[in-house]
N, C-alpha and C. Protein backbone atom coordinates (compact mmCIF):
# COMPACT_ATOMS: atom_id res chain seq x y z
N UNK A 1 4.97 -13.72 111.72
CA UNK A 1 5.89 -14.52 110.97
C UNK A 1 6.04 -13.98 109.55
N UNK A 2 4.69 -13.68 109.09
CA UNK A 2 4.80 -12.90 107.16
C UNK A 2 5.98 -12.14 107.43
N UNK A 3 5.70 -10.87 108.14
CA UNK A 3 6.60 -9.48 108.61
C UNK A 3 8.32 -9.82 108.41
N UNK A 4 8.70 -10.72 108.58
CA UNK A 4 9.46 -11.22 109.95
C UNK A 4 10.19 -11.72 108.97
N UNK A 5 9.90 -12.87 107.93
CA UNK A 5 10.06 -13.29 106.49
C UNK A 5 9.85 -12.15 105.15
N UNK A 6 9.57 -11.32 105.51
CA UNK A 6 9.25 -10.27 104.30
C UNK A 6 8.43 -11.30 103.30
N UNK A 7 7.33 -12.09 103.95
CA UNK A 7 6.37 -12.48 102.62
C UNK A 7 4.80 -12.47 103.22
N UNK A 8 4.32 -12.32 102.17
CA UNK A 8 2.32 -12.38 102.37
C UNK A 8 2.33 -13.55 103.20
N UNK A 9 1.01 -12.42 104.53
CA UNK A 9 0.35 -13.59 105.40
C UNK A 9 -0.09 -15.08 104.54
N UNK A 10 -0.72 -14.77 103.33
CA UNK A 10 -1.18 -15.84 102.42
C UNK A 10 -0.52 -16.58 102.21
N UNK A 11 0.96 -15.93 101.52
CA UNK A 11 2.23 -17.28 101.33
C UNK A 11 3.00 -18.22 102.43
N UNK A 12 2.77 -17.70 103.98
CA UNK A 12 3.09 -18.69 104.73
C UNK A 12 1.92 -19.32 105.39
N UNK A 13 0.56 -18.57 105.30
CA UNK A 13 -0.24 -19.76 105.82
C UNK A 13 -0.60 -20.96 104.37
N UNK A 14 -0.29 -20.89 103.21
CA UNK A 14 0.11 -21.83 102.41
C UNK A 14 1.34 -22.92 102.36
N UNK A 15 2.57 -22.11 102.71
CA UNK A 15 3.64 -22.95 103.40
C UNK A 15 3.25 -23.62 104.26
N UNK A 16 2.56 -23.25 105.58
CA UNK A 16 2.44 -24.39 106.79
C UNK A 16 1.04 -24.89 106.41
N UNK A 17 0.79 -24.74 105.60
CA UNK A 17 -0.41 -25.48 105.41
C UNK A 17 0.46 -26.99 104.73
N UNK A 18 1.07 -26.92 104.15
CA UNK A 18 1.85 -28.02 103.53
C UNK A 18 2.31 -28.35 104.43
N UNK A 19 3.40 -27.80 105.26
CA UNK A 19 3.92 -28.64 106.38
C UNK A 19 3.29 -29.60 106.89
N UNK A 20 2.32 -29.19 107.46
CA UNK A 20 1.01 -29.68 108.32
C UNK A 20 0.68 -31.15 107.73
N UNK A 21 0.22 -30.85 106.11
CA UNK A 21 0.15 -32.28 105.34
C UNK A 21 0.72 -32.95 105.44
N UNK A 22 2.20 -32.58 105.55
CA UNK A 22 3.42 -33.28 105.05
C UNK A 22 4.11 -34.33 106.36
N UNK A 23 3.69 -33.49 107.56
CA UNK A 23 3.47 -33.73 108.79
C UNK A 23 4.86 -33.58 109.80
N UNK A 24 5.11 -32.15 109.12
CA UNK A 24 6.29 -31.61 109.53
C UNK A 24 6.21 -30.87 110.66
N UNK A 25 4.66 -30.34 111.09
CA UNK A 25 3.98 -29.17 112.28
C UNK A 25 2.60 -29.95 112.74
N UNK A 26 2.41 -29.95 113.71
CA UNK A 26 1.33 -29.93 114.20
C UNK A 26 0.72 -28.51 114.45
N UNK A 27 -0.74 -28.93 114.91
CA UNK A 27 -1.56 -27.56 115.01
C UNK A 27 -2.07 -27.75 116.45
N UNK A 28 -2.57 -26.65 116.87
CA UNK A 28 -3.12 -26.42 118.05
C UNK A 28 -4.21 -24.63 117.77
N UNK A 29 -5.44 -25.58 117.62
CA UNK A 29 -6.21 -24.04 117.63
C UNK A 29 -6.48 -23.43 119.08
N UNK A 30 -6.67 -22.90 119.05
CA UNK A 30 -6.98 -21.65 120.61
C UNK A 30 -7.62 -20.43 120.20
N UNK A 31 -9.08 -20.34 119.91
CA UNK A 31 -9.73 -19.67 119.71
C UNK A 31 -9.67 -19.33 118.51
N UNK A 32 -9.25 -18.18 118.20
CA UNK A 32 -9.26 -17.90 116.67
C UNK A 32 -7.84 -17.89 115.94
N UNK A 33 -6.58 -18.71 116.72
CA UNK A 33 -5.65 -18.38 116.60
C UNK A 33 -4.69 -19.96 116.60
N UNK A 34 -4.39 -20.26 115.64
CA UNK A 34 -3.90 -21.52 115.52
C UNK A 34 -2.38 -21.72 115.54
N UNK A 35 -1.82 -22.38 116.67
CA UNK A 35 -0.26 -22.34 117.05
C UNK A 35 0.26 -23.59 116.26
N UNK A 36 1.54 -23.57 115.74
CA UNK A 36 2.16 -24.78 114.97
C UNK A 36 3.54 -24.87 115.58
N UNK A 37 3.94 -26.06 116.07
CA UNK A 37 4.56 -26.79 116.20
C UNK A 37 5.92 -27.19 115.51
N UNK A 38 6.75 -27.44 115.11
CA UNK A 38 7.91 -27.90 114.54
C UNK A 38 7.66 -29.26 114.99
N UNK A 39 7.57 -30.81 113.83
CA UNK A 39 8.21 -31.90 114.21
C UNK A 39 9.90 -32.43 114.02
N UNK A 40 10.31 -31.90 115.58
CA UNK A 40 11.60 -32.20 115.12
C UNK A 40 12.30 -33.71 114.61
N UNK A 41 11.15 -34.61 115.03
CA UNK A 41 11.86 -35.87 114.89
C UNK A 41 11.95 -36.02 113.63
N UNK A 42 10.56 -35.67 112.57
CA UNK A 42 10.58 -35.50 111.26
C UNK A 42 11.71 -34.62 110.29
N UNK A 43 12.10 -33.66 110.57
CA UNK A 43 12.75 -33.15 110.28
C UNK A 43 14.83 -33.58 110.60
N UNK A 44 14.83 -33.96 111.66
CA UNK A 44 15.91 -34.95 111.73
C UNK A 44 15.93 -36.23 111.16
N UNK A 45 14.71 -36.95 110.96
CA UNK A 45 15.18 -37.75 109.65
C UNK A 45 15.20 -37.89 108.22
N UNK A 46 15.10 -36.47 108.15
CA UNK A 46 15.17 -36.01 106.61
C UNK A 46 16.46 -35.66 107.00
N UNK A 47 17.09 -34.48 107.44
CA UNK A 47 18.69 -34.64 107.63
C UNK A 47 19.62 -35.96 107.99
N UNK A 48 18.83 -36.98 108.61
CA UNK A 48 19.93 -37.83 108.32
C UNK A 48 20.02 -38.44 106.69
N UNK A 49 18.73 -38.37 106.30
CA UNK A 49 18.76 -38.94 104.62
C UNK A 49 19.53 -38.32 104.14
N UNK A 50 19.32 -37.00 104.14
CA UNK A 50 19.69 -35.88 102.84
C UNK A 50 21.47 -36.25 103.44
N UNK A 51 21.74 -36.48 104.48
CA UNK A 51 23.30 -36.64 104.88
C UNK A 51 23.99 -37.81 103.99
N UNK A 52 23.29 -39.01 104.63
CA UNK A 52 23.56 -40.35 103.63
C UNK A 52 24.00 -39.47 102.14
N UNK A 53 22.81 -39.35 102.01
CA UNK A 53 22.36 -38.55 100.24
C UNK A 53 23.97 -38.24 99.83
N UNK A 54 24.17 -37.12 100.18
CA UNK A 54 25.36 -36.20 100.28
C UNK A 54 26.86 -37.16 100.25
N UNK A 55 26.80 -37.79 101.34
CA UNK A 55 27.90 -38.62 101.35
C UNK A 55 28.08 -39.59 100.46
N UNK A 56 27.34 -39.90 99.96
CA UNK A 56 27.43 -41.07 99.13
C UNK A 56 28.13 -41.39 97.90
């Protein structure tokens, strides 16, 4: 994902580390290798806000 984004492994396992808080991703470890999730429901109700937002 760093590669992929052109940024340090460090700066996105800091990004989804926030996510995670924020409770935008879930985690799933598997050995030494921890998979994350997208919460889409979370994230669709921030787009409906930010929509309201916008329209208003």
């Amino acid at each position: 994902m760093a590669e992929i984004l052109s940024l340090s492994p460090t700066t996105v396992s800091l990004h989804l580390k926030q996510l995670k808080e924020g409770g935008f991703v879930t985690t799933q470890k598997v050995r030494k290798y921890v998979y994350y999730q997208l919460r889409k429901d979370k994230f669709y109700g921030i787009e409906q806000r930010l929509l309201r937002y916008l329209n208003y």
